[in-house]
Protein backbone atom coordinates (compact mmCIF):
# COMPACT_ATOMS: atom_id res chain seq x y z
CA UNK A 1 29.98 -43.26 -33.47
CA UNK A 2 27.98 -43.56 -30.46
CA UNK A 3 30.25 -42.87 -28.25
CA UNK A 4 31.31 -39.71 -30.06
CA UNK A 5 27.50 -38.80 -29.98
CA UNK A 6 27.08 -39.13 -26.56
CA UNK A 7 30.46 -37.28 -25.63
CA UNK A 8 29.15 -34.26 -27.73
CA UNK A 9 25.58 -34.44 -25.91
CA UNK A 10 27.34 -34.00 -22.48
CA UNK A 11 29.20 -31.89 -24.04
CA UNK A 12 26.56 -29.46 -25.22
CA UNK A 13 24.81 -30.00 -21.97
CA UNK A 14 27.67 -29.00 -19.72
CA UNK A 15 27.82 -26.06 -21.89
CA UNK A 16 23.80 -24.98 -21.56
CA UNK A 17 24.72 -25.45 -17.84
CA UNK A 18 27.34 -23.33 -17.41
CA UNK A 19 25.32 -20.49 -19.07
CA UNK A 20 22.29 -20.91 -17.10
CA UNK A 21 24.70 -20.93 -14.03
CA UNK A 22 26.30 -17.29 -15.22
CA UNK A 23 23.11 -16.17 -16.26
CA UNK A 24 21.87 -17.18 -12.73
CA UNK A 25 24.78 -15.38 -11.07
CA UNK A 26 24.72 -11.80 -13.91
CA UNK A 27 20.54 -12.12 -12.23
CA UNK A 28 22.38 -11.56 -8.46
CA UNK A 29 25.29 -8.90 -9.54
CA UNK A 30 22.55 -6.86 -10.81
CA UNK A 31 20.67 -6.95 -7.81
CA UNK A 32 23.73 -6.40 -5.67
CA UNK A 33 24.26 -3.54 -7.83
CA UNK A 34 21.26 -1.75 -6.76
CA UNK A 35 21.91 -2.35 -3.73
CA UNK A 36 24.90 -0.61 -3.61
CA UNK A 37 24.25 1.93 -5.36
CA UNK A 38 21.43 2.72 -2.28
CA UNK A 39 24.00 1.94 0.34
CA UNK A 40 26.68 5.02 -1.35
CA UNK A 41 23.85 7.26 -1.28
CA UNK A 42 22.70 6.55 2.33
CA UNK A 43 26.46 6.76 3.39
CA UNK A 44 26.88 9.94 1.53
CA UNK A 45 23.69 11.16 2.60
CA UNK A 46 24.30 10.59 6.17
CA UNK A 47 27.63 11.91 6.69
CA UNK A 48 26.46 15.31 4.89
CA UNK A 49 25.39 18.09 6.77
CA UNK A 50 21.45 18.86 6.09
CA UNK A 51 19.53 22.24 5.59
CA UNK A 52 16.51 20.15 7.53
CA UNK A 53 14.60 20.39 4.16
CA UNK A 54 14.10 18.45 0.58
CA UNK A 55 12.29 18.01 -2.70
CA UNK A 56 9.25 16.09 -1.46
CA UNK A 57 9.72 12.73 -3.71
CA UNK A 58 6.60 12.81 -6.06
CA UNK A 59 6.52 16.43 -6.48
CA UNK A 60 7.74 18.33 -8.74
CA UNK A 61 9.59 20.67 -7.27
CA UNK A 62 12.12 21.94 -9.58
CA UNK A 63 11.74 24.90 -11.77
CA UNK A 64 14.14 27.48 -13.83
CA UNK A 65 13.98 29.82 -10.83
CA UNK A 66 15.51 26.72 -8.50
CA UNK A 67 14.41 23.72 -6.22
CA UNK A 68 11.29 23.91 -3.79
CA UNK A 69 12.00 22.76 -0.26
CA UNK A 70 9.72 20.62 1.81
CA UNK A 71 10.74 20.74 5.79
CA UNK A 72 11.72 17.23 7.54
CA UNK A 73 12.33 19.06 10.99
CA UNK A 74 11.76 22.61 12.25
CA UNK A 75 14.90 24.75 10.82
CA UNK A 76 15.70 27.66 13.15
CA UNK A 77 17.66 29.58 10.56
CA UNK A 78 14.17 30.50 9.24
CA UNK A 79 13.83 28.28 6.07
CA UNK A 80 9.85 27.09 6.20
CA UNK A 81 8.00 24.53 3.41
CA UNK A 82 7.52 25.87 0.19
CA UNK A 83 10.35 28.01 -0.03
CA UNK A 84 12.57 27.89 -3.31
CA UNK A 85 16.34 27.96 -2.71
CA UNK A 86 17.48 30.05 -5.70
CA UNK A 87 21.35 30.53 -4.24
CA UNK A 88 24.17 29.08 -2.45
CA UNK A 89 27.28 30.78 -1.77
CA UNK A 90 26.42 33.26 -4.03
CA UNK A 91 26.29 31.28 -7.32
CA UNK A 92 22.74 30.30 -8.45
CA UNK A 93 21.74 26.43 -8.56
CA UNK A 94 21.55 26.56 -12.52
CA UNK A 95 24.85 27.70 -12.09
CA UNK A 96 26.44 24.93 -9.86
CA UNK A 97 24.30 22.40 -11.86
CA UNK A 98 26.13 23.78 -15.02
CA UNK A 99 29.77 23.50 -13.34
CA UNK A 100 28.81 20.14 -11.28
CA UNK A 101 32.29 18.10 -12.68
CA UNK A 102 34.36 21.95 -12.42
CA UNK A 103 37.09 20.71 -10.40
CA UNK A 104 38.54 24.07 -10.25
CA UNK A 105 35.37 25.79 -8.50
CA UNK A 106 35.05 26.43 -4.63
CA UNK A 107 32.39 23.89 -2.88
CA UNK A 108 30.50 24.68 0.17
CA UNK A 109 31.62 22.70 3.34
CA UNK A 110 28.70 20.74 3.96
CA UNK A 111 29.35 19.38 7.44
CA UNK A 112 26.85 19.59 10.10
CA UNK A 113 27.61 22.43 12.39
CA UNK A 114 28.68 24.91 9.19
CA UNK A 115 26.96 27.68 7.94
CA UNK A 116 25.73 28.34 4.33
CA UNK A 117 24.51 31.36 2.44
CA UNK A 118 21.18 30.83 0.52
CA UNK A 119 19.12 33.23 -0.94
CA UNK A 120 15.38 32.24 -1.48
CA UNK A 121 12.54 32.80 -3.12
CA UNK A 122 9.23 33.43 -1.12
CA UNK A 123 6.03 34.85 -1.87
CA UNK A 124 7.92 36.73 -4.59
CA UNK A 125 10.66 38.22 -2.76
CA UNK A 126 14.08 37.32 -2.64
CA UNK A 127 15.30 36.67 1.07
CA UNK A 128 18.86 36.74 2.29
CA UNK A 129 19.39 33.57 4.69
CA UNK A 130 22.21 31.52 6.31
CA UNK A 131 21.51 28.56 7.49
CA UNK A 132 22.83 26.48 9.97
CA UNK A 133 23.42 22.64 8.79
CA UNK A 134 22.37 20.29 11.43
CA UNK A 135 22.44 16.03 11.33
CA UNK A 136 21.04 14.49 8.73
CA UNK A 137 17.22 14.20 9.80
CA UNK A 138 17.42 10.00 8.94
CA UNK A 139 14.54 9.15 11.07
CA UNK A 140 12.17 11.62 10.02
CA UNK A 141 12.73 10.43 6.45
CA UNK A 142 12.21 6.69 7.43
CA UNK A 143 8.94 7.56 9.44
CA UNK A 144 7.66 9.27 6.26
CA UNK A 145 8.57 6.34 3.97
CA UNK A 146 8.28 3.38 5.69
CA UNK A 147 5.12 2.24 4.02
CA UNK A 148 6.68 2.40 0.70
CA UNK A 149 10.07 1.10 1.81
CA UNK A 150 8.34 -1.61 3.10
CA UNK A 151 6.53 -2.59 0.26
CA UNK A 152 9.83 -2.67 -1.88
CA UNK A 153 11.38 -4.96 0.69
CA UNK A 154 8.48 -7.35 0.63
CA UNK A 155 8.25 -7.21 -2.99
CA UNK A 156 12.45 -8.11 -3.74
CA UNK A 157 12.00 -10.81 -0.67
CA UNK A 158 8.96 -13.02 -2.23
CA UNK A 159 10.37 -12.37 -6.05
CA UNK A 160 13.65 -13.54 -4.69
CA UNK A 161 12.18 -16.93 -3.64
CA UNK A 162 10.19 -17.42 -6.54
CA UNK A 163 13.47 -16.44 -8.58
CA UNK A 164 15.29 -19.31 -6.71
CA UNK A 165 13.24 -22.13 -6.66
CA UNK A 166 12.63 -21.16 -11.01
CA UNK A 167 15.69 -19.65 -11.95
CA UNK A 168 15.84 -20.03 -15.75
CA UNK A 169 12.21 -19.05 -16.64
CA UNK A 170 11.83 -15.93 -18.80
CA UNK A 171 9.08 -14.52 -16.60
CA UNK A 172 10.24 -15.18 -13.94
CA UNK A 173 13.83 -13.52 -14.48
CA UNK A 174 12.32 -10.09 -15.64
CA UNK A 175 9.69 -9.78 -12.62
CA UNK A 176 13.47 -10.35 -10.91
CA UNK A 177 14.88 -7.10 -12.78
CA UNK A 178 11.49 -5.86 -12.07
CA UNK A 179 11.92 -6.12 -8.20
CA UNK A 180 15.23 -4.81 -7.71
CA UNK A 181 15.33 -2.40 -9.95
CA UNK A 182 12.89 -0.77 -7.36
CA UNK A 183 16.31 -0.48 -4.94
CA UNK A 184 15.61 3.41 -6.44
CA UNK A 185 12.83 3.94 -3.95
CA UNK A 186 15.63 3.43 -1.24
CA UNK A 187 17.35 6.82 -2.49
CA UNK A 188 14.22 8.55 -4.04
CA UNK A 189 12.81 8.76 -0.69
CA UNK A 190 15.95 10.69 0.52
CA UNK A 191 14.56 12.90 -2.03
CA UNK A 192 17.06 15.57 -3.71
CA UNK A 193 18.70 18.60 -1.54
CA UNK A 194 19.97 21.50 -2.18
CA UNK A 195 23.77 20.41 -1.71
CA UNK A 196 23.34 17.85 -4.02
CA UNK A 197 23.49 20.09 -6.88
CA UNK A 198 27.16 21.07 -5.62
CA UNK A 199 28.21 17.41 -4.88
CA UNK A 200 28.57 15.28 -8.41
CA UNK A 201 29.15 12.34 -6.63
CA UNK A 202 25.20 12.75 -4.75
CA UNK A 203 23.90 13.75 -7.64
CA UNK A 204 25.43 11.20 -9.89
CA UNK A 205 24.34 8.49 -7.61
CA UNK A 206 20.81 9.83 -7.26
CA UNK A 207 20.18 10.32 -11.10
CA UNK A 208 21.52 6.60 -11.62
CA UNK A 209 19.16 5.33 -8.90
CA UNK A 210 16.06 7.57 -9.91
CA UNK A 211 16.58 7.86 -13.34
CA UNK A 212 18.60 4.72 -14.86
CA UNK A 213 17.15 2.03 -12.63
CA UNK A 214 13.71 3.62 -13.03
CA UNK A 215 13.97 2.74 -16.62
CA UNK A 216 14.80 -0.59 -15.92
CA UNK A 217 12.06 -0.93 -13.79
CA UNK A 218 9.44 -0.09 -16.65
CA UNK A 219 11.64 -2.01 -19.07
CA UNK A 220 11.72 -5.27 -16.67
CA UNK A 221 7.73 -4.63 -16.66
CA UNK A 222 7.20 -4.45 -20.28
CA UNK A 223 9.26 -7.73 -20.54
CA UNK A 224 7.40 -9.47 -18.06
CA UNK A 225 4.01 -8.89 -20.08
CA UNK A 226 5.64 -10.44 -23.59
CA UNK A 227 6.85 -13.61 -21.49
CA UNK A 228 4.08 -14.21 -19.43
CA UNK A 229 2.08 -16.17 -19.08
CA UNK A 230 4.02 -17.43 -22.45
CA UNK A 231 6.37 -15.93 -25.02
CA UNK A 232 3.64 -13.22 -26.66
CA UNK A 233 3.67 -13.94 -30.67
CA UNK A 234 5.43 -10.87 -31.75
CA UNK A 235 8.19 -11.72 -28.92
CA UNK A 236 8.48 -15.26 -30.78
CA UNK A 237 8.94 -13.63 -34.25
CA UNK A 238 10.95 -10.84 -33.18
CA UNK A 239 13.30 -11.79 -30.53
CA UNK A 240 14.48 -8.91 -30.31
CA UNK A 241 11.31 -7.20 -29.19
CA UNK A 242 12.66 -7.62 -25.76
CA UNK A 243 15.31 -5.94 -26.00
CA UNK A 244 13.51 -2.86 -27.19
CA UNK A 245 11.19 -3.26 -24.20
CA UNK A 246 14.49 -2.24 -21.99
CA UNK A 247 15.75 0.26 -24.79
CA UNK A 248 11.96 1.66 -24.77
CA UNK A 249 11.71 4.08 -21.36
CA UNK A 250 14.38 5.49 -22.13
CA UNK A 251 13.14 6.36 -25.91
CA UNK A 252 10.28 7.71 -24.17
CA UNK A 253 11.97 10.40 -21.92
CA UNK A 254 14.46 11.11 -24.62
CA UNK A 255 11.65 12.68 -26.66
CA UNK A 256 9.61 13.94 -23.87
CA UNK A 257 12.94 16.07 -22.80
CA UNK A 258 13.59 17.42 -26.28
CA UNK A 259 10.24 17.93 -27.31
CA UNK A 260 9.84 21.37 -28.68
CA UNK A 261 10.56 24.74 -27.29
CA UNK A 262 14.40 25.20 -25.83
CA UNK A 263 14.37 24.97 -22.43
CA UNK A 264 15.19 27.78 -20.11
CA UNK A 265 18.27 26.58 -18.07
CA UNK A 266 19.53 23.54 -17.24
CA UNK A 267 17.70 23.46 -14.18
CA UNK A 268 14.04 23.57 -16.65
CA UNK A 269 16.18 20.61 -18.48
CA UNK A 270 16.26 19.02 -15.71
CA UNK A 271 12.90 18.99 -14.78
CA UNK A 272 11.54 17.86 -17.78
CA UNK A 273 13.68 15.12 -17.04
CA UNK A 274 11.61 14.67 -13.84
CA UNK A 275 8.35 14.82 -15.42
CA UNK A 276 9.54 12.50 -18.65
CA UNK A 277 10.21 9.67 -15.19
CA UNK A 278 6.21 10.16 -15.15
CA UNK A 279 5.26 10.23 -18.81
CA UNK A 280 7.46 7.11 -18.87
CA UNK A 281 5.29 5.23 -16.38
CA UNK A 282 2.38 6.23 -17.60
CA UNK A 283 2.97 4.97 -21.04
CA UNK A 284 4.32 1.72 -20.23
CA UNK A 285 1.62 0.83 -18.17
CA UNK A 286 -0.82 1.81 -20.73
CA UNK A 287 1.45 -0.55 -23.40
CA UNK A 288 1.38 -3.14 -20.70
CA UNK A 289 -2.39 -3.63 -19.91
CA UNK A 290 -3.11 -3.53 -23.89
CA UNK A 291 -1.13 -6.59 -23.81
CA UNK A 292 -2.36 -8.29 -21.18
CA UNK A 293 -5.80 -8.01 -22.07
CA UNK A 294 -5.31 -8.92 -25.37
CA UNK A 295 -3.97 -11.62 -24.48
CA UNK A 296 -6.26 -12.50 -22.15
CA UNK A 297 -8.74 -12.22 -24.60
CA UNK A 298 -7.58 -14.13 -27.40
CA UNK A 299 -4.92 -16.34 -26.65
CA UNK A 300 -4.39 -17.49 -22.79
CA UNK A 301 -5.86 -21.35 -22.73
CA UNK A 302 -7.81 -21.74 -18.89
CA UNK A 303 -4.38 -21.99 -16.94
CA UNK A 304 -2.96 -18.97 -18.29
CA UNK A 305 -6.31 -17.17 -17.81
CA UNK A 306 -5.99 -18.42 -14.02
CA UNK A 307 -2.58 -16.85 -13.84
CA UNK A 308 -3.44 -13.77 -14.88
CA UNK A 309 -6.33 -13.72 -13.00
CA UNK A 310 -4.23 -13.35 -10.18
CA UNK A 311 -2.75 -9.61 -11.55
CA UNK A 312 -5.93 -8.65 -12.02
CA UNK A 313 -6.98 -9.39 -8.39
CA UNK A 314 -3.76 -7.55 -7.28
CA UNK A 315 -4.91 -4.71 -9.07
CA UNK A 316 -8.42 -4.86 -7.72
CA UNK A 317 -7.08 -5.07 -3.94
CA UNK A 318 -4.77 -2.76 -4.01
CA UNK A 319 -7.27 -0.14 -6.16
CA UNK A 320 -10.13 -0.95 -3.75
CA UNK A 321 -7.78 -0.58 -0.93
CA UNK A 322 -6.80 2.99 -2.05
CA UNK A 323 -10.57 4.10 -3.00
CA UNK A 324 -11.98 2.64 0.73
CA UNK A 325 -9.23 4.03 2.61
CA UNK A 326 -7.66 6.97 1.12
CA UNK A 327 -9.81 8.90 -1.69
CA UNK A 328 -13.70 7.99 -0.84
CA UNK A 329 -13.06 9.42 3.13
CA UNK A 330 -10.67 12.31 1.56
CA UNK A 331 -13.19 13.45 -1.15
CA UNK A 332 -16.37 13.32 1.64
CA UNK A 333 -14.27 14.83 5.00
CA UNK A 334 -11.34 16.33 3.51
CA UNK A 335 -9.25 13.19 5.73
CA UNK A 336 -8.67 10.01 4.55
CA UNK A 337 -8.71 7.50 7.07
CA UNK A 338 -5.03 6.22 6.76
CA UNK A 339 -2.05 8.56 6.68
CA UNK A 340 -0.02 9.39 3.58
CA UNK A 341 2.78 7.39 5.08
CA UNK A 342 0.98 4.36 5.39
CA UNK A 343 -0.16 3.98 1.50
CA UNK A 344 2.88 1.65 0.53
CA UNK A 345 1.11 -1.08 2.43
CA UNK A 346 -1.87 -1.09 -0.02
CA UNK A 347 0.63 -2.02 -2.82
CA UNK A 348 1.97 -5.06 -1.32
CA UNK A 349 -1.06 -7.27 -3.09
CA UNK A 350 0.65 -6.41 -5.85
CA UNK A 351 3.87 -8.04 -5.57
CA UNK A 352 2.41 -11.16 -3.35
CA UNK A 353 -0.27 -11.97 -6.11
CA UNK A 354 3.03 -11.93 -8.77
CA UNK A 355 4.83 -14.23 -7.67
CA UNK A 356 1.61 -16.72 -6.76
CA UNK A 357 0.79 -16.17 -11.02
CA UNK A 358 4.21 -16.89 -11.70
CA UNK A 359 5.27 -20.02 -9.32
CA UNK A 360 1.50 -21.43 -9.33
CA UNK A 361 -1.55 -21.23 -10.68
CA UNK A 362 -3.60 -24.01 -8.74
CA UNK A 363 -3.01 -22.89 -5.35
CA UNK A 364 -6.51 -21.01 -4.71
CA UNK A 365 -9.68 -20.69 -6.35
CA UNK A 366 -8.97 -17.75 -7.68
CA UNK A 367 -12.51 -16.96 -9.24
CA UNK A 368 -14.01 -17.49 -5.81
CA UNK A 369 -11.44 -14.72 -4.55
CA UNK A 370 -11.98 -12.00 -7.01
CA UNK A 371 -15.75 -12.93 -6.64
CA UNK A 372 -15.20 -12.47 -2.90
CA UNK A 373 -13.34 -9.10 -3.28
CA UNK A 374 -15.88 -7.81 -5.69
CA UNK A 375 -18.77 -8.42 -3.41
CA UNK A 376 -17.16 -7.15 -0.13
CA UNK A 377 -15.48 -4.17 -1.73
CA UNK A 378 -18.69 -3.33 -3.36
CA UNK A 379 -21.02 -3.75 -0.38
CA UNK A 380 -17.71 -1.62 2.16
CA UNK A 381 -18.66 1.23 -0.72
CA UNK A 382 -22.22 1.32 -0.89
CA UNK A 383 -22.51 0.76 3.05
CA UNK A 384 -20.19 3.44 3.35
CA UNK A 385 -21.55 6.12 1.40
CA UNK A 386 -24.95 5.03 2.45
CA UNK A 387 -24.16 5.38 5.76
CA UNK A 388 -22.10 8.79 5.90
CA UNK A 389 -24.72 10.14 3.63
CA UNK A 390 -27.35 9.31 6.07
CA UNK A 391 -25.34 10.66 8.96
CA UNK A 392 -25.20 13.90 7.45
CA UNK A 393 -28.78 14.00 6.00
CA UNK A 394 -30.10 13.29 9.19
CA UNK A 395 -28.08 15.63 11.67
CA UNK A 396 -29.23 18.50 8.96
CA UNK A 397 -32.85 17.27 9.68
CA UNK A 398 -32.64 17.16 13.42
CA UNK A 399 -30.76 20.53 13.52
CA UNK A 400 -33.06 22.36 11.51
CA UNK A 401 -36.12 20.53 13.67
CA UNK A 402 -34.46 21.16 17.24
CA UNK A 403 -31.60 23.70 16.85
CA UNK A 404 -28.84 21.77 17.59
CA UNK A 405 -27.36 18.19 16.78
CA UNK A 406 -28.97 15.06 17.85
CA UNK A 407 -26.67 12.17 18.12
CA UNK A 408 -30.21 9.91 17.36
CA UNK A 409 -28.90 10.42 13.60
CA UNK A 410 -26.03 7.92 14.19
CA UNK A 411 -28.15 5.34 16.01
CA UNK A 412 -30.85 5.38 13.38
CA UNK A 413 -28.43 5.37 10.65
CA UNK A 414 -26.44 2.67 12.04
CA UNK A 415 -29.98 0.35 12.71
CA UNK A 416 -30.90 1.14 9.48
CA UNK A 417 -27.08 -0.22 7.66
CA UNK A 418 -27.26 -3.21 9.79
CA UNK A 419 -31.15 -4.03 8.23
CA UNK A 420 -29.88 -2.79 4.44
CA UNK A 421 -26.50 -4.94 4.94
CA UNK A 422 -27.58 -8.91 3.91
CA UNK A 423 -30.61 -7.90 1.25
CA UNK A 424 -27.90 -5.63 -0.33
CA UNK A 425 -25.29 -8.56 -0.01
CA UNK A 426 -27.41 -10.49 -2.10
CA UNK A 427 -28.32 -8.18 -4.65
CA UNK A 428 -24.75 -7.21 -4.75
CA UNK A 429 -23.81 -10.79 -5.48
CA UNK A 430 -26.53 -11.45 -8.00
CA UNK A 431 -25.28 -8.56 -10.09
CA UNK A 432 -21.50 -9.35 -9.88
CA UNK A 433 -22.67 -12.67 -10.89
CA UNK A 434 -25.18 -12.08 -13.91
CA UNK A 435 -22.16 -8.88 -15.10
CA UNK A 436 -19.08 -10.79 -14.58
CA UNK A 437 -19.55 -14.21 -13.68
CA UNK A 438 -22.13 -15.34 -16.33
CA UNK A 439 -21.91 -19.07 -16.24
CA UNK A 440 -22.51 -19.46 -12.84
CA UNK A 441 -25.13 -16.99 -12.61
CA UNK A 442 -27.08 -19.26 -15.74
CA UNK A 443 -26.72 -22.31 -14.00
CA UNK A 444 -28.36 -21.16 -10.65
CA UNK A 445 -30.55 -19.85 -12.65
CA UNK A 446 -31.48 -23.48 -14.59
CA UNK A 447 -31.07 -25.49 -11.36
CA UNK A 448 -33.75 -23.18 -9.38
CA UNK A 449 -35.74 -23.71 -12.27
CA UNK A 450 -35.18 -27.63 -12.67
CA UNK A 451 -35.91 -27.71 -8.76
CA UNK A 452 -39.43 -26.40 -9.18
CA UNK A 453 -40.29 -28.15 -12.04
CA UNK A 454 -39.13 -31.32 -10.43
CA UNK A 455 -41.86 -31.08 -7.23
CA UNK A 456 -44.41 -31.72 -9.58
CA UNK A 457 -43.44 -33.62 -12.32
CA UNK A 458 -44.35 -37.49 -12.10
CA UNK A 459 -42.74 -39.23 -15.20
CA UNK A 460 -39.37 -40.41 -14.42
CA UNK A 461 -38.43 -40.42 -17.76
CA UNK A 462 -39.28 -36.95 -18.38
CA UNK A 463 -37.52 -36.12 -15.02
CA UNK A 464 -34.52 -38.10 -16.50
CA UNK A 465 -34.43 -36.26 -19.41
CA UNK A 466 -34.21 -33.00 -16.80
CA UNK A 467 -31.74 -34.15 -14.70
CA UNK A 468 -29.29 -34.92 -17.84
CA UNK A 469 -29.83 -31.53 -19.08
CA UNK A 470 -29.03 -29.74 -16.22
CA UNK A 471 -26.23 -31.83 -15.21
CA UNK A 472 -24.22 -31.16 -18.28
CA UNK A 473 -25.64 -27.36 -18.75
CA UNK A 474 -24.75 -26.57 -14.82
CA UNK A 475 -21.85 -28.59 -13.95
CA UNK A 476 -20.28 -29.03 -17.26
CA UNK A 477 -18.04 -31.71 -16.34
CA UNK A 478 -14.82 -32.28 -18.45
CA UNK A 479 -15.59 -35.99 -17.46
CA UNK A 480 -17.02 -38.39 -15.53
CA UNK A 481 -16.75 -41.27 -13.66
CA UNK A 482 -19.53 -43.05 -11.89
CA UNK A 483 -20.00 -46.75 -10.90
CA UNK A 484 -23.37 -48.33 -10.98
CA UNK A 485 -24.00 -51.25 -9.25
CA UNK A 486 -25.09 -54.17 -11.25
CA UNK A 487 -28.35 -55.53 -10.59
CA UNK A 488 -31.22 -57.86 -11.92
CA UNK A 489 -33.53 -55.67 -11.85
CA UNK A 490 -35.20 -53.37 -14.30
CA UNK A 491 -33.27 -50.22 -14.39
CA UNK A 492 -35.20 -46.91 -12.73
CA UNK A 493 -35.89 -43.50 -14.95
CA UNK A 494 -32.87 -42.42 -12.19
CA UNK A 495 -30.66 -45.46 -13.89
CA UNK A 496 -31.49 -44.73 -17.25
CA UNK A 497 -30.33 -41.08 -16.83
CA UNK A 498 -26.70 -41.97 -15.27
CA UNK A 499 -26.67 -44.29 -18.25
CA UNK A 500 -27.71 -41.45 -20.66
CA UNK A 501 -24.88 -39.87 -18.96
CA UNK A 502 -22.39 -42.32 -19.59
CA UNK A 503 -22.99 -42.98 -23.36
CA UNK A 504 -22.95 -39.36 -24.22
CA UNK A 505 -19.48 -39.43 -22.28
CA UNK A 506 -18.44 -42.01 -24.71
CA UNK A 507 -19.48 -40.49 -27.54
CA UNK A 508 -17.59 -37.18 -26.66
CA UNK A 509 -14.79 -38.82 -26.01
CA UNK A 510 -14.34 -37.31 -22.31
């Protein structure tokens, strides 16, 4: 009987590894998948001829009338940015998109060198062009997008490693579906072109990557949040639930696309389709924080709570990032201070401070961080505004005084930030630590007031007393371990305390 029982327990082991080993290697197909699928396009993309133009990825630059070009390079046939490419070869692009699998209908030869017809749209006039295909522009679409394609590359790199070294956790698996589903920013930054919509094959390959791994991508997300940093309730009663969190984004665009009111042409089909991508996002991420902060609120012990402190500082970096860098200098001088190109690199917190929540939770202090990035984002925003603000005020002043500007606005302005800088640091702090940080903000409050009460108080049993109180009401140790030397003596008021200590240790139980 024994034996049998421990055949049947290898057995049933050997089986539970041999599914976590396919499961493993499904995990890897799909990310060589995406992969791929981003390869086919670039190859197709590459070896097509190119009008030197595009629908700028993030826009929305399909309508009924047809698809709004954004220049990479200068096009001598005469197309220029903004322009919306209504015709080719004499068919219009609803029409090609309607007969994109006709096997029987002419295609235009779209090798560099060629010529094709267009007729476009521009400032409400319909313009007669032919344009001469040139090389695919490749380089000017890298230099545009190499921020973001960076960030995806970092991102499916450090989930990777997490994914190896923790293979079979639920979490951990989804943030893995999570990171290479984004393999569709590879293609969406090719954005889509105007042969595309006479090439199935392109446009086939570009709606999978854009469209079907986008889903995946908010599905993957969605997952992550009812795993992590444990199976949410409603996962572990319905375990299905996750499934739906996959089936979901695409529920989402489904009725966002045939919401009512018929649409116009398949090209005004198609961008709802676009904009649903959007809506889909949006919603998800809405579903997603609900979760997390409910969770967060009611049912994460102190370890989770440090783990998902860590998204929370991602999102903090990466939002204070955007506001110091990008929309405070925009919204004051109409020029932010990095390019558009170079905003992917304020999203790879994000993915860094993912994997550290996943794989570990002990690896920083993580309250000392966020209270870090509080303080100094805080203090780069006030200085900042203060300082601009004062720039400005003060070259008015001085021009309306003398005439003319008076660089004596910076230097006073720039004296006066450096004297405002460490009194505003502290105030800063206080605040971040009496809004957000309320323990620690009461127990420097209690031990500045035990400090001055202790100067002048003379009982040692009274100051005993003290010292007890604020030890447990500042420190609030979850135990404690201190060794007393033994001694003939009669025991000090300092003695009696540690001894206080010590029994009401006991008697707790820590």
């Amino acid at each position: 009987m024994n034996a049998s029982n421990s055949e049947n327990l290898k057995s049933n082991s050997g089986i539970q590894a041999n599914r976590k080993f396919t499961a493993t290697i499904f995990f890897w197909l799909f990310a060589a998948g995406t992969i791929a699928i981003s390869l086919a396009f670039l190859a197709l993309r590459i070896t097509t001829g190119s009008d030197g133009g595009r629908q700028e990825p993030g826009e929305q630059g399909i309508s009924p009338a047809g698809i709004k070009i954004k220049l990479l390079t200068a096009q001598p046939a005469g197309l220029q940015d903004g322009d919306i490419v209504t015709t080719v070869e004499d068919l219009s692009l609803d029409d090609w998109l309607k007969n994109l699998f006709n096997t029987n209908l002419s295609r235009p030869d779209w090798q560099p060198g060629g010529i094709v017809a267009y007729t476009i749209l521009r400032n409400e006039q319909d313009i007669d062009l032919s344009v001469n295909l040139i090389d695919y522009p490749l380089r000017e679409v890298v230099f545009r997008n190499w921020s973001t394609l960076l960030f995806v590359i970092i991102s499916q790199l450090v989930i990777s490693i997490v994914f190896i070294f923790n293979p079979h956790e639920t979490a951990t698996r989804a943030l893995f579906i999570w990171a290479w589903s984004l393999s569709h920013t590879y293609v969406w930054s090719f954005g889509l072109q105007v042969s595309d919509f006479t090439n199935s094959l392109s446009f086939g390959l570009y709606q999978a990557a854009t469209g079907i791994l986008w889903f995946i991508y908010w599905g993957a997300f969605l997952h992550f949040v009812l795993a992590f940093p444990h199976t949410h309730v409603l996962a572990k009663k319905f375990p299905s639930l996750t499934k739906w969190a996959y089936i979901l984004p695409f529920m989402i665009s489904a009725i966002y696309v045939l919401r009512p009111g018929r649409p116009v042409n398949s090209l005004d089909l198609l961008s709802r389709f676009v904009v649903s991508e959007w809506v889909t996002g949006a919603v998800v991420t809405l579903l997603w924080l609900i979760i997390l902060l409910e969770g967060y609120r009611n049912r994460f012990t102190f370890a989770e709570k440090q783990k998902a402190r860590w998204i929370f500082l991602s999102g903090l970096i990466c939002g204070s990032l955007g506001f110091v860098f990008f929309l405070l200098p925009a919204s004051i001088f109409s020029q932010s201070i990095i390019p558009g190109n170079m905003l992917g690199l304020l999203l790879i917190p994000f993915p860094v401070c993912l994997a550290i929540s996943v794989y570990r939770h002990q690896l920083f202090d993580i309250d000392i961080i966020i209270r870090r990035t509080l303080l100094y984002t805080s203090l780069t925003i006030v200085l900042g505004i203060a300082y601009f603000g004062s720039i400005v005020l003060l070259q008015n002043l001085f021009q309306r005084i003398t005439g003319q500007s008076n660089q004596l606005a910076i230097v006073i302005s720039t004296v006066g930030i450096a004297s405002l800088a460490n009194p505003l640091r502290k105030w800063i702090q206080k605040e971040i630590d009496r809004r957000f940080f309320r323990i620690r903000y009461n127990s420097e409050q209690a031990i500045a007031a035990f400090v001055s009460s202790a100067r002048n108080e003379v009982d040692l049993s009274q100051l005993s007393s003290q010292l007890t109180t604020i030890v447990f009401d500042s420190l609030q140790p979850m135990y404690l371990s201190i060794w007393l030397k033994k001694s003939s003596r009669e025991k000090t008021g300092l003695d009696k305390a540690w001894q206080m200590l010590l029994d009401q240790d006991e008697e707790t139980g820590d």
